[in-house]
PDB file of N, CA and C in Angstrom:
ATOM      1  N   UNK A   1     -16.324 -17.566   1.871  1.00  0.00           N
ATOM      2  CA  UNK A   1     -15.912 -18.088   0.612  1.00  0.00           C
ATOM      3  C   UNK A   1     -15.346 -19.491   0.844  1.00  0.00           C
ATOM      4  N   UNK A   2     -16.007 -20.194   0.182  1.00  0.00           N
ATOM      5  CA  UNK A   2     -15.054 -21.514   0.467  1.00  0.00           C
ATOM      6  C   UNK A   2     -13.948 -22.022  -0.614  1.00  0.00           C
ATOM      7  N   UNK A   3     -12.865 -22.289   0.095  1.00  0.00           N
ATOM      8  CA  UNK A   3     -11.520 -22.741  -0.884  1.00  0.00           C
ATOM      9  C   UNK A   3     -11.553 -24.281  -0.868  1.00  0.00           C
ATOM     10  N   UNK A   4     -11.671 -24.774  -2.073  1.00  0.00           N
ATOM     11  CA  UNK A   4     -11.154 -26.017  -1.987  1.00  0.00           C
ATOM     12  C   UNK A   4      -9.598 -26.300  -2.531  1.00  0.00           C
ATOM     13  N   UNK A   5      -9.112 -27.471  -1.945  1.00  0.00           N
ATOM     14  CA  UNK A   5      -7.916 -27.308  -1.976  1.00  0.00           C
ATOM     15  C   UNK A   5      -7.434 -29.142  -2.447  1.00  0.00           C
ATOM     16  N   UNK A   6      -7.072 -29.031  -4.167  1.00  0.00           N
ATOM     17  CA  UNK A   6      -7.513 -30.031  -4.677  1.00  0.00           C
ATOM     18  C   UNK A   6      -6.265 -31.099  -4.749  1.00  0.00           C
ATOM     19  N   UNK A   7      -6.785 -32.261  -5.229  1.00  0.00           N
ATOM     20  CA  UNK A   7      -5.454 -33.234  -5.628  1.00  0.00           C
ATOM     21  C   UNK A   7      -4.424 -32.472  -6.790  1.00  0.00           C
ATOM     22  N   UNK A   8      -5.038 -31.581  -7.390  1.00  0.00           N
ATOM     23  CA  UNK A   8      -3.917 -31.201  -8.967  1.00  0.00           C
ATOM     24  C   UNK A   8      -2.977 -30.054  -7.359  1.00  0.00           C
ATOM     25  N   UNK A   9      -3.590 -29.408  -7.046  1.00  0.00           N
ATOM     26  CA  UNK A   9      -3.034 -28.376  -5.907  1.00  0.00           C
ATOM     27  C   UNK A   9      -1.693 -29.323  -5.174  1.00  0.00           C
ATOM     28  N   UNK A  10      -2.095 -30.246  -4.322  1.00  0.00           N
ATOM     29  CA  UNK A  10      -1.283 -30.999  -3.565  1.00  0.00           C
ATOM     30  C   UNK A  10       0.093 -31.787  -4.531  1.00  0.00           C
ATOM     31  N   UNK A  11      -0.348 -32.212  -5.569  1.00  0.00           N
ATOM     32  CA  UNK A  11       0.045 -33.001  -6.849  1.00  0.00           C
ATOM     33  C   UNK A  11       1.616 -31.722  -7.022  1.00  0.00           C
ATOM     34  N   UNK A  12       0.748 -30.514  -6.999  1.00  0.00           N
ATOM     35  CA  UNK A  12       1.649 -29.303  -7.437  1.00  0.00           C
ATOM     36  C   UNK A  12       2.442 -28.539  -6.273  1.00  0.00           C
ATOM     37  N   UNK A  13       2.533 -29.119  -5.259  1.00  0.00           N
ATOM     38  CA  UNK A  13       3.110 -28.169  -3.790  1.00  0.00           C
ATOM     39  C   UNK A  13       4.527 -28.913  -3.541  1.00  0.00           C
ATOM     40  N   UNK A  14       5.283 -27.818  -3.273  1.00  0.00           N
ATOM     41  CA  UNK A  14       6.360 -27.750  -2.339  1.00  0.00           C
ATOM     42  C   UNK A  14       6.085 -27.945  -0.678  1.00  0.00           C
ATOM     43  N   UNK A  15       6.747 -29.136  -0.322  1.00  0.00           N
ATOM     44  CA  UNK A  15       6.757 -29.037   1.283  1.00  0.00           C
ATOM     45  C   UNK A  15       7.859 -27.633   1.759  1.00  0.00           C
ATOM     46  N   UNK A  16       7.622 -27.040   2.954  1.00  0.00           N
ATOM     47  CA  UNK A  16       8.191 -26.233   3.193  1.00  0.00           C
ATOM     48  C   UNK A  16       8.636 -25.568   2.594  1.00  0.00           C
ATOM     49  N   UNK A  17       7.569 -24.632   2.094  1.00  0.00           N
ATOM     50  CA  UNK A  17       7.692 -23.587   0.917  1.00  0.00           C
ATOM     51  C   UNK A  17       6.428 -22.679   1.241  1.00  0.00           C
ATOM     52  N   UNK A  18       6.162 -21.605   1.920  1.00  0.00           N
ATOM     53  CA  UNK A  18       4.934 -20.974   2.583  1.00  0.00           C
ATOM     54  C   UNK A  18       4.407 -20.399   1.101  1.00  0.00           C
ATOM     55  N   UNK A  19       4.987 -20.646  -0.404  1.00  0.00           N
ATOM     56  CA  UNK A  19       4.321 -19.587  -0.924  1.00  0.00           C
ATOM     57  C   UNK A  19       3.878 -20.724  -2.087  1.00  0.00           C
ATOM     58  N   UNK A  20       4.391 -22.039  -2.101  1.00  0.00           N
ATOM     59  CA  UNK A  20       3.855 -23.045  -2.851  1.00  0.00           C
ATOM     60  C   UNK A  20       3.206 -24.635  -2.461  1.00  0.00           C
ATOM     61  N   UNK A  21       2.674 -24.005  -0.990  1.00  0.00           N
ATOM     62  CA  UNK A  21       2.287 -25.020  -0.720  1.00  0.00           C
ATOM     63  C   UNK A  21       0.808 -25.274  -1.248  1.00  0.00           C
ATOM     64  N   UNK A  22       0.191 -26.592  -1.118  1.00  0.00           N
ATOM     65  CA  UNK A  22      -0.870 -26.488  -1.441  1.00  0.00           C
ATOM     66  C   UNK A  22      -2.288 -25.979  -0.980  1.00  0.00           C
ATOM     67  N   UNK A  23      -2.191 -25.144  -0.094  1.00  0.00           N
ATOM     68  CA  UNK A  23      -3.193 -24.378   0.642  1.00  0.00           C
ATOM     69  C   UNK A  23      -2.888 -22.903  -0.428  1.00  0.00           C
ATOM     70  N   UNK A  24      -1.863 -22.633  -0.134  1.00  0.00           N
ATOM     71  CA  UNK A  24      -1.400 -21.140  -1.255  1.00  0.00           C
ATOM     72  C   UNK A  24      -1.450 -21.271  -2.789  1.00  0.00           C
ATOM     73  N   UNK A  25      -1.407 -22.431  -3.096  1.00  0.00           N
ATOM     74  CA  UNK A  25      -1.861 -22.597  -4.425  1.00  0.00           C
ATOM     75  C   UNK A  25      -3.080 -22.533  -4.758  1.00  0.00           C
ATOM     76  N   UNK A  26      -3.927 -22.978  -3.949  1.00  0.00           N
ATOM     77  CA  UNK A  26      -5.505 -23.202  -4.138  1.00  0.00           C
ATOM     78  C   UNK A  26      -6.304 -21.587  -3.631  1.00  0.00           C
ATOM     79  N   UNK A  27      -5.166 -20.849  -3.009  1.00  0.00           N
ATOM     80  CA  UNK A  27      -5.741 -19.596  -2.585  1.00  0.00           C
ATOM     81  C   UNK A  27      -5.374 -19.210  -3.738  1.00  0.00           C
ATOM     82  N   UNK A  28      -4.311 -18.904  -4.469  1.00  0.00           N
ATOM     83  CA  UNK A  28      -4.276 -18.270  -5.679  1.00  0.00           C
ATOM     84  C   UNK A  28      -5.027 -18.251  -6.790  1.00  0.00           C
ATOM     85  N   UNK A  29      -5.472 -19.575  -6.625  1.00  0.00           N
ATOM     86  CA  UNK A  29      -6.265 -20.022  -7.595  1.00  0.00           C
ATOM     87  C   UNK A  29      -7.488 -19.438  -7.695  1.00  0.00           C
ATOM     88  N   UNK A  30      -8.104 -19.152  -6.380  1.00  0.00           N
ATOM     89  CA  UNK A  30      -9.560 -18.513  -5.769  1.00  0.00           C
ATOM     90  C   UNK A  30      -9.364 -17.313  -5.504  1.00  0.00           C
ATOM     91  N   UNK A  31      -8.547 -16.735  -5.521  1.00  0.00           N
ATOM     92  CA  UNK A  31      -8.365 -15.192  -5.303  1.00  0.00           C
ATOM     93  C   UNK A  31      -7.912 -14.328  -6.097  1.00  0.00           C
ATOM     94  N   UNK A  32      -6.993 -15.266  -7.379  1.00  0.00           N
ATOM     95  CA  UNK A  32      -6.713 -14.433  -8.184  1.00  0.00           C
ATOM     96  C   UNK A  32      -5.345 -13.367  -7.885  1.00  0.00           C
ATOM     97  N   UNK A  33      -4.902 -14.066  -6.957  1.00  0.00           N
ATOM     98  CA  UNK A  33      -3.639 -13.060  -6.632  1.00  0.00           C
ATOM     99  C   UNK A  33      -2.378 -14.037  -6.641  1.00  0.00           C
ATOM    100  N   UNK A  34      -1.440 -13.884  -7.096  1.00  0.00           N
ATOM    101  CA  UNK A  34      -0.028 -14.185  -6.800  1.00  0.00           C
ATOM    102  C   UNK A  34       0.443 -14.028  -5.279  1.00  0.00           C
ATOM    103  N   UNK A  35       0.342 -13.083  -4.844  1.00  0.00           N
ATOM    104  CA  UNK A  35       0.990 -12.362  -3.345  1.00  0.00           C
ATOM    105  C   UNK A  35       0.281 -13.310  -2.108  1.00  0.00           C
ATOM    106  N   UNK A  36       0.650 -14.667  -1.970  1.00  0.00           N
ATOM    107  CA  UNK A  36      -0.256 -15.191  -0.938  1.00  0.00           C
ATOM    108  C   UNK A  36       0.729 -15.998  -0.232  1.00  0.00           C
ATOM    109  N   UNK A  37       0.847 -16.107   1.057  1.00  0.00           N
ATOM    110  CA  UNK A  37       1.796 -17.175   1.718  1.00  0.00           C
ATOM    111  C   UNK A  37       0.586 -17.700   2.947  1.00  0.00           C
ATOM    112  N   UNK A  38       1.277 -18.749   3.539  1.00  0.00           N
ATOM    113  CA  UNK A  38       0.494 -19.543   4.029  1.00  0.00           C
ATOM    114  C   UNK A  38       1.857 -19.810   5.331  1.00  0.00           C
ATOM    115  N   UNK A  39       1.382 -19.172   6.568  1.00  0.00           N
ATOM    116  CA  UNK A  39       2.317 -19.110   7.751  1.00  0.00           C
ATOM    117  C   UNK A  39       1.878 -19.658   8.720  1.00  0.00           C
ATOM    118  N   UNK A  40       3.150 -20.608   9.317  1.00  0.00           N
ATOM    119  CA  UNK A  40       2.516 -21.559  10.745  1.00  0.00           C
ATOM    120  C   UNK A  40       3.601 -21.185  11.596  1.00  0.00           C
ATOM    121  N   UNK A  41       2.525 -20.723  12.824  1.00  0.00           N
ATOM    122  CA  UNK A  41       3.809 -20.206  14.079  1.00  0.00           C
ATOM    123  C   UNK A  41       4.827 -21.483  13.990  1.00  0.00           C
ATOM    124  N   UNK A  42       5.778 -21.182  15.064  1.00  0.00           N
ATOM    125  CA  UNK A  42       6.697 -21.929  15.450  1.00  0.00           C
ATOM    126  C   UNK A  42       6.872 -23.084  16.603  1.00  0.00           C
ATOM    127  N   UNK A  43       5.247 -22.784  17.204  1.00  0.00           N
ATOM    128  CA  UNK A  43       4.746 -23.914  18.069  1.00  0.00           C
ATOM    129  C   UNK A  43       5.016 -25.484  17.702  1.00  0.00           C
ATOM    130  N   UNK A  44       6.085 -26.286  18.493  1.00  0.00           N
ATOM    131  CA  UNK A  44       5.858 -27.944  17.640  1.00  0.00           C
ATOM    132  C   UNK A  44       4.706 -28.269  17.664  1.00  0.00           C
ATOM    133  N   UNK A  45       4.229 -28.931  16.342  1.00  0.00           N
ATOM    134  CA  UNK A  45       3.162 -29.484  16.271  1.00  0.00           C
ATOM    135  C   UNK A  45       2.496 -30.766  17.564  1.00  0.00           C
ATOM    136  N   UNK A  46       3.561 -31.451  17.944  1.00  0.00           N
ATOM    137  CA  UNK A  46       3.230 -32.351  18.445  1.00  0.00           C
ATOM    138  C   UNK A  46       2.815 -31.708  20.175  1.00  0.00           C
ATOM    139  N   UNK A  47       3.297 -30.786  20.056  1.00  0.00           N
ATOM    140  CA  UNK A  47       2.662 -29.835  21.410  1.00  0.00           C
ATOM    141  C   UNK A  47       1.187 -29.454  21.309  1.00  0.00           C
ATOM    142  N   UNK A  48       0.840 -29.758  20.263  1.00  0.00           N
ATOM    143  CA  UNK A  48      -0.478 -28.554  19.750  1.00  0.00           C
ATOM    144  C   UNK A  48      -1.993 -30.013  19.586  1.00  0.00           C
ATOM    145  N   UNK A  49      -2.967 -29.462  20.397  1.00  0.00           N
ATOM    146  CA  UNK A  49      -4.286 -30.379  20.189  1.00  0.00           C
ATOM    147  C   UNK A  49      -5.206 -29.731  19.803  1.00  0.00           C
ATOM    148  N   UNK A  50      -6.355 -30.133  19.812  1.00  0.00           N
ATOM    149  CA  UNK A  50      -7.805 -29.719  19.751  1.00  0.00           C
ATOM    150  C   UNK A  50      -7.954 -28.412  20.481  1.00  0.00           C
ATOM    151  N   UNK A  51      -7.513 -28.894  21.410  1.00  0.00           N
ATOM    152  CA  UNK A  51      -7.975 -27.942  22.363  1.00  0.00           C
ATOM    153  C   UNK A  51      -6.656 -26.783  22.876  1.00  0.00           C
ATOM    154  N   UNK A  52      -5.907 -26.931  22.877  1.00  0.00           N
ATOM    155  CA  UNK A  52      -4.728 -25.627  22.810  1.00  0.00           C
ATOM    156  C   UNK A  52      -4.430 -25.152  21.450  1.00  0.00           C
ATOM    157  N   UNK A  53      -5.307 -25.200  20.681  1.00  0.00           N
ATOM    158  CA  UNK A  53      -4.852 -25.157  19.638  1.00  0.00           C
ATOM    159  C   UNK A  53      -4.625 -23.588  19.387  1.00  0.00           C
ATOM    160  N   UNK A  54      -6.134 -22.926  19.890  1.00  0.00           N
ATOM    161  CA  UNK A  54      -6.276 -21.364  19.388  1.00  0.00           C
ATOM    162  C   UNK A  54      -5.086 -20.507  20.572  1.00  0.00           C
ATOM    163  N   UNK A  55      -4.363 -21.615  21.362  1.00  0.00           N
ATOM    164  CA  UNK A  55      -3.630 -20.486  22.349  1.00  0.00           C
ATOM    165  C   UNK A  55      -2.323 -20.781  21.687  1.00  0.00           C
ATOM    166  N   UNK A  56      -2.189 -21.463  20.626  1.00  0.00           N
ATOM    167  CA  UNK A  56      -0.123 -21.824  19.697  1.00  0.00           C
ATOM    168  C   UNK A  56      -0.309 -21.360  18.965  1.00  0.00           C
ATOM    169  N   UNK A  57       1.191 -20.519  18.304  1.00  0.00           N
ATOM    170  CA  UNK A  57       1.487 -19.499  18.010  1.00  0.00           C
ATOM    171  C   UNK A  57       0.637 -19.605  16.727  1.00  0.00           C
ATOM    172  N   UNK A  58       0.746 -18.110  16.161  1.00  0.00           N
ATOM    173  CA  UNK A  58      -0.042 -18.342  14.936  1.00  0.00           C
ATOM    174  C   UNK A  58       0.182 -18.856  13.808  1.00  0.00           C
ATOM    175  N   UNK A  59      -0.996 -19.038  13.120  1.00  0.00           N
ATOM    176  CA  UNK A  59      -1.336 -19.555  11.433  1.00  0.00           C
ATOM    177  C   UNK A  59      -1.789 -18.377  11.182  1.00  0.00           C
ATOM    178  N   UNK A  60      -1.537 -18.093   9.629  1.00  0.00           N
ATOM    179  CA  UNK A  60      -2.096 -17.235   9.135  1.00  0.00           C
ATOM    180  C   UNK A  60      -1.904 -17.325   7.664  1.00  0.00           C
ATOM    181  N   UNK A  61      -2.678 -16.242   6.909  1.00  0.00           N
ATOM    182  CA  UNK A  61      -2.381 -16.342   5.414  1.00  0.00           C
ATOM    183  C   UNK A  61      -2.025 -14.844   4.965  1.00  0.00           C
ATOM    184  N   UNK A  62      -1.456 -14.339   4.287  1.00  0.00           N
ATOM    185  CA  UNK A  62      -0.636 -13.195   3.473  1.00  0.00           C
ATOM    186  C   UNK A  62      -1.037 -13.357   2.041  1.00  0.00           C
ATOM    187  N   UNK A  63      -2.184 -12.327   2.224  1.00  0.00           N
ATOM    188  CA  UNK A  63      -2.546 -12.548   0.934  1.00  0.00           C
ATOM    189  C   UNK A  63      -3.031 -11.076   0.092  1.00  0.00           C
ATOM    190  N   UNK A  64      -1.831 -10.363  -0.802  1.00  0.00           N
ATOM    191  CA  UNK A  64      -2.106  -8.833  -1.282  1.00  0.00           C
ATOM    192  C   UNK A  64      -1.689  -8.081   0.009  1.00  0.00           C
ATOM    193  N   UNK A  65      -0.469  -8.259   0.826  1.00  0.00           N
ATOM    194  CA  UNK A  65      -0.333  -7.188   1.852  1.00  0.00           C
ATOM    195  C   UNK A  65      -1.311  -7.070   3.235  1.00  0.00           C
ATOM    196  N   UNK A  66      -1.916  -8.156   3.058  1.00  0.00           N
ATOM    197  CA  UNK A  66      -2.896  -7.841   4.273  1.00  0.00           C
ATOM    198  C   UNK A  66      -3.018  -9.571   4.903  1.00  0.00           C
ATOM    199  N   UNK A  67      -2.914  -9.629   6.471  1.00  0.00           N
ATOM    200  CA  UNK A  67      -2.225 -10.886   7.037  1.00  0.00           C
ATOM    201  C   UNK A  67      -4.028 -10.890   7.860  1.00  0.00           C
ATOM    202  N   UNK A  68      -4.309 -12.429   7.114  1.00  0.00           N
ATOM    203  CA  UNK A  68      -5.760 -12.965   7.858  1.00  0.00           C
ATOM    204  C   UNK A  68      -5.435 -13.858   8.926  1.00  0.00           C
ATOM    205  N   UNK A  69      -5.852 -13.529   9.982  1.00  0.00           N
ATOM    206  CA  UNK A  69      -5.517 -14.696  11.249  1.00  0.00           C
ATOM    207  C   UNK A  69      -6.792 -15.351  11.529  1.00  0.00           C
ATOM    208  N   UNK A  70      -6.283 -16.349  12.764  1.00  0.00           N
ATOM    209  CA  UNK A  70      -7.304 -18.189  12.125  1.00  0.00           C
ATOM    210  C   UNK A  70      -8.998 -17.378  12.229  1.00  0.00           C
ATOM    211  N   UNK A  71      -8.971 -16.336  13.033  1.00  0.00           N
ATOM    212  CA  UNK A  71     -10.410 -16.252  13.324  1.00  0.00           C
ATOM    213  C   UNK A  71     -10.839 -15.938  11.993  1.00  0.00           C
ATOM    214  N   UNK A  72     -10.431 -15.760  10.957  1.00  0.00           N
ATOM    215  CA  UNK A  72     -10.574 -15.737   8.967  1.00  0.00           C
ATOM    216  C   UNK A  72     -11.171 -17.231   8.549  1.00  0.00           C
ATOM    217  N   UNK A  73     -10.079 -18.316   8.836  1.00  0.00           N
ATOM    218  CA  UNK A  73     -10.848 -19.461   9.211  1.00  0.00           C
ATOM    219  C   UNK A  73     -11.141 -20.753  10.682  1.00  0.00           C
ATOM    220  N   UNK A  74     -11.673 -20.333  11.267  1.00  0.00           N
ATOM    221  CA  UNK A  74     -11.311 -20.664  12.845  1.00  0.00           C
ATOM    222  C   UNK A  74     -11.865 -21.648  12.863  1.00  0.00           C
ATOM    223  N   UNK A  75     -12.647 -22.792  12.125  1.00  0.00           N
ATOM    224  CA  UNK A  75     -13.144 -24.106  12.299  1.00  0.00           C
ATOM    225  C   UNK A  75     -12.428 -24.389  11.759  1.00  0.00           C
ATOM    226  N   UNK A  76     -11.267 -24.657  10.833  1.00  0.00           N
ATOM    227  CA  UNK A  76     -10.290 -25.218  10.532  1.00  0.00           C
ATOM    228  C   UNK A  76      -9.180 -25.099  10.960  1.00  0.00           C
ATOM    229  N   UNK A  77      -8.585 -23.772  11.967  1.00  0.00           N
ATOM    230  CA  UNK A  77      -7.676 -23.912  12.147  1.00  0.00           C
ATOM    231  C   UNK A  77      -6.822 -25.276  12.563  1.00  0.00           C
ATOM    232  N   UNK A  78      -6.758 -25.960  13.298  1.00  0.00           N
ATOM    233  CA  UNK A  78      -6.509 -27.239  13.257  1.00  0.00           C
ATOM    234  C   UNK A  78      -6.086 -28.596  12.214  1.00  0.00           C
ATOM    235  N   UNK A  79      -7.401 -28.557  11.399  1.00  0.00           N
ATOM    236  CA  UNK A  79      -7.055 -29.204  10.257  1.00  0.00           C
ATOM    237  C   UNK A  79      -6.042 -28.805   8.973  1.00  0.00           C
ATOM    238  N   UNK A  80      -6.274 -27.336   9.431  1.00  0.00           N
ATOM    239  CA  UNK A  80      -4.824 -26.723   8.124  1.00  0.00           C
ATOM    240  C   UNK A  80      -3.867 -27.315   9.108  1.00  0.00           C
ATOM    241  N   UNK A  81      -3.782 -26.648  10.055  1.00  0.00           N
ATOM    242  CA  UNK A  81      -2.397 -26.926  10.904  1.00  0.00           C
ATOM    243  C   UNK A  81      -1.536 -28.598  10.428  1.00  0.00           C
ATOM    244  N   UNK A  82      -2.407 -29.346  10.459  1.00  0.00           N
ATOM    245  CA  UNK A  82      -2.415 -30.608  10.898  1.00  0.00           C
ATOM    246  C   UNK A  82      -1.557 -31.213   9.225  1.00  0.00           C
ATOM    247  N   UNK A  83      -2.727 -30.274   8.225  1.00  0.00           N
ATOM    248  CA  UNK A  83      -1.979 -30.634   6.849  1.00  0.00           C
ATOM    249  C   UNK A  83      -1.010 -30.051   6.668  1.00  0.00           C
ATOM    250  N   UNK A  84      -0.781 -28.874   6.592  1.00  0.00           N
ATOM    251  CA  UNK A  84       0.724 -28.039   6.473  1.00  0.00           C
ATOM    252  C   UNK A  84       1.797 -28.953   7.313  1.00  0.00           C
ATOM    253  N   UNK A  85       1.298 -29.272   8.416  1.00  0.00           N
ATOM    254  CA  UNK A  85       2.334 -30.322   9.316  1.00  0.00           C
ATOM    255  C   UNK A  85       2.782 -31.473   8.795  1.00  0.00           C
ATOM    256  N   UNK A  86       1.971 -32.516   8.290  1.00  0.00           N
ATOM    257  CA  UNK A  86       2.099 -33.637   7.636  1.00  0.00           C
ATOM    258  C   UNK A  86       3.026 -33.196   6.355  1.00  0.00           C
ATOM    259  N   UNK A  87       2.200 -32.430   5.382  1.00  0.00           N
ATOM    260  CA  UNK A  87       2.845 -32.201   4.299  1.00  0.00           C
ATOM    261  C   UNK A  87       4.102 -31.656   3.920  1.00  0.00           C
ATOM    262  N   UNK A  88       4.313 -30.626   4.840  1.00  0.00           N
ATOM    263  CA  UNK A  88       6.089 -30.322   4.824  1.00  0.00           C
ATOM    264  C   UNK A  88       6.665 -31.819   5.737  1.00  0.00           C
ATOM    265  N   UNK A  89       6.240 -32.336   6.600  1.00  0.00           N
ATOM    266  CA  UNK A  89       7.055 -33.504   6.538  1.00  0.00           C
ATOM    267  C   UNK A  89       7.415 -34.364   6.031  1.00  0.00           C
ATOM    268  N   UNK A  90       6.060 -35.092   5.211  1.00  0.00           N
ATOM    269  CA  UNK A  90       6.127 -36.014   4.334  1.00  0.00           C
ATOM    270  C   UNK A  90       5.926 -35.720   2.749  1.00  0.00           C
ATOM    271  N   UNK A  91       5.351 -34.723   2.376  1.00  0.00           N
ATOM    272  CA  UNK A  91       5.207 -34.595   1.162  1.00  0.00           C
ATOM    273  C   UNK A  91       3.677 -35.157   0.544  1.00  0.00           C
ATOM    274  N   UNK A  92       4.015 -35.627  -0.511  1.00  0.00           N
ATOM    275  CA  UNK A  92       2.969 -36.581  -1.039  1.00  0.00           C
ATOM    276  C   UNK A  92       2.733 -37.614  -0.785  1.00  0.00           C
ATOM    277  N   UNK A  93       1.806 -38.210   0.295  1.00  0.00           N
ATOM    278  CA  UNK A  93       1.739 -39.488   0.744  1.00  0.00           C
ATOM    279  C   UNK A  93       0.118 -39.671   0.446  1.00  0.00           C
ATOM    280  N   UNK A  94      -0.053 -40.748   0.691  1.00  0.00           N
ATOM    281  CA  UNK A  94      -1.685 -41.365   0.169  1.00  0.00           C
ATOM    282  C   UNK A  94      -2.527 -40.340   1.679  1.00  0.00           C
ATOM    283  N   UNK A  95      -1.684 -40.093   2.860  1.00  0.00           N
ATOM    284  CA  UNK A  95      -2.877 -39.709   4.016  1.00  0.00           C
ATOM    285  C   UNK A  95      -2.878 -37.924   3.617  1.00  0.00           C
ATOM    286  N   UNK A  96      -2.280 -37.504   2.519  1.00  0.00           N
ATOM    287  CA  UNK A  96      -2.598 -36.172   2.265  1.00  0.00           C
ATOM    288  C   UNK A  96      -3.639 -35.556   1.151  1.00  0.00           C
ATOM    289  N   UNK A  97      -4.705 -35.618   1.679  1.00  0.00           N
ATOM    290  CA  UNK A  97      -6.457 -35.903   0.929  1.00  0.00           C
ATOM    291  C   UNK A  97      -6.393 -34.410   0.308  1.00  0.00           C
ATOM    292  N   UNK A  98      -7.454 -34.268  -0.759  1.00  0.00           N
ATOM    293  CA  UNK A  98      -8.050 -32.515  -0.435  1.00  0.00           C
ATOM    294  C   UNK A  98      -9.096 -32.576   0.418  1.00  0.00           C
ATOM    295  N   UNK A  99      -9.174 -31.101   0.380  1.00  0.00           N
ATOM    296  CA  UNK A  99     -10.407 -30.727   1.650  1.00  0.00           C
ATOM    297  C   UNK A  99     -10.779 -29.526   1.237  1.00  0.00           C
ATOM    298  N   UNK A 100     -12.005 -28.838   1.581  1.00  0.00           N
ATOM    299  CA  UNK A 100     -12.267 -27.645   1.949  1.00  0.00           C
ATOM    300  C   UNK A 100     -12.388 -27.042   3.203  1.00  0.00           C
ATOM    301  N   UNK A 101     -12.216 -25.897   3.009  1.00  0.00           N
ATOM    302  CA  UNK A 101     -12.599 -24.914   4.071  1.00  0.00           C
ATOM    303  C   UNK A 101     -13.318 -23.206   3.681  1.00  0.00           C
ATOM    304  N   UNK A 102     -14.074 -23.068   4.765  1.00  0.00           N
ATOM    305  CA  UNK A 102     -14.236 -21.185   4.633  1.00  0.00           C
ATOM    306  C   UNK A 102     -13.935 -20.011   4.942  1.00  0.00           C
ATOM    307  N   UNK A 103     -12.895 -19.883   4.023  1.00  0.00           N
ATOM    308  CA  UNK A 103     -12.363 -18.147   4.292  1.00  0.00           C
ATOM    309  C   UNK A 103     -13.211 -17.217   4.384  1.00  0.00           C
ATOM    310  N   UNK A 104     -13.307 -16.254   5.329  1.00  0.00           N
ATOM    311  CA  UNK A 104     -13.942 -14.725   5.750  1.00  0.00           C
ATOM    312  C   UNK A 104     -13.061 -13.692   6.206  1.00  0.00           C
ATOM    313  N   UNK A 105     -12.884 -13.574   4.499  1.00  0.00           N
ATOM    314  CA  UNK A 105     -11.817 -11.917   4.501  1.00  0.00           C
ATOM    315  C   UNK A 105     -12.448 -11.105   5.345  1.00  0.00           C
ATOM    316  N   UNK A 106     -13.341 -10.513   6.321  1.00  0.00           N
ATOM    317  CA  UNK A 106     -13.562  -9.815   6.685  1.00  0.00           C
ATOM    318  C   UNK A 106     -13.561  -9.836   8.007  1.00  0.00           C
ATOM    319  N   UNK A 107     -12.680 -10.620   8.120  1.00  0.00           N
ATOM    320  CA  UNK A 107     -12.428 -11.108   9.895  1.00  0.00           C
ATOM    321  C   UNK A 107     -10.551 -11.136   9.910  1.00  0.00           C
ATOM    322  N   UNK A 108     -10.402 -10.376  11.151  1.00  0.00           N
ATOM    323  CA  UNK A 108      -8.643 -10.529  11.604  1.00  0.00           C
ATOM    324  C   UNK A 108      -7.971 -10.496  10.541  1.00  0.00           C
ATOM    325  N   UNK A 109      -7.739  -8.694  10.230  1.00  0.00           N
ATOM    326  CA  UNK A 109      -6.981  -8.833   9.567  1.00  0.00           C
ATOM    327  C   UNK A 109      -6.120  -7.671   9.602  1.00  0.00           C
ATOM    328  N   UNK A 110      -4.511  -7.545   9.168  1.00  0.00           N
ATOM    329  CA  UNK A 110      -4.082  -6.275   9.286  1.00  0.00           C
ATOM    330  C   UNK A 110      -3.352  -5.994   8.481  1.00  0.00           C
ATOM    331  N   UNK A 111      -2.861  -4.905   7.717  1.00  0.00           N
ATOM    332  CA  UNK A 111      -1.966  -4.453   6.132  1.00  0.00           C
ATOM    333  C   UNK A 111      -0.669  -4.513   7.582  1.00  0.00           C
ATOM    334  N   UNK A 112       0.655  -4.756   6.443  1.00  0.00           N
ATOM    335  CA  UNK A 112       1.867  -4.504   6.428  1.00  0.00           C
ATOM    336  C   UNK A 112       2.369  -4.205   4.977  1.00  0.00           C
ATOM    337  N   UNK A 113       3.801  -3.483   5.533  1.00  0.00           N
ATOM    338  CA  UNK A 113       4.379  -3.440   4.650  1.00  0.00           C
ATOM    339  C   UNK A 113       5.608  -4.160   4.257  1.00  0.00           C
TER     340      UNK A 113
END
């Protein structure tokens, strides 16, 4: 499924806010659910590259009780990372674009309660 994740989305996000940022807004939007957060391990970003990327801690999304990890979207992991990073730092700045990506609910995933 692909999410796009638009200027009205970003326009509308809380930095450091896992449940109004603009990745979780644009999932709500496409999924139709309220219940969605958008979680970045605790790895510093500035520790984290291309290439260590899939071994720092996790990203994930919470969405209806059930937690999708990056292999849900694993060609982006990075580039979310990178925006969630920027954007709780800076907010709304001209280098925070939309983008898409493709979610596959049917990969890494597990219910909690």
């Amino acid at each position: 499924m692909k999410i796009e994740v638009t200027q009205k989305d970003i326009d509308m996000g809380v930095p450091e806010n896992c449940t109004k940022c603009p990745i979780a807004i644009s999932l709500k939007r496409h999924l139709k659910s309220d219940d969605i957060k958008v979680i970045v391990g605790g790895t510093p970003f500035e520790e984290i590259t291309e290439k260590n990327v899939m071994d720092a801690e996790p990203i994930y999304f919470e969405i209806d009780k059930t937690r999708y990890y990056s292999n849900s979207f694993a060609k982006m992991k990075y580039a979310i990372r990178l925006f969630v990073n920027d954007f709780d730092k800076w907010g709304l700045t001209k280098n925070i674009k939309p983008f898409s990506f493709d979610l596959d609910l049917s990969k890494w995933q597990s219910k909690f309660e």
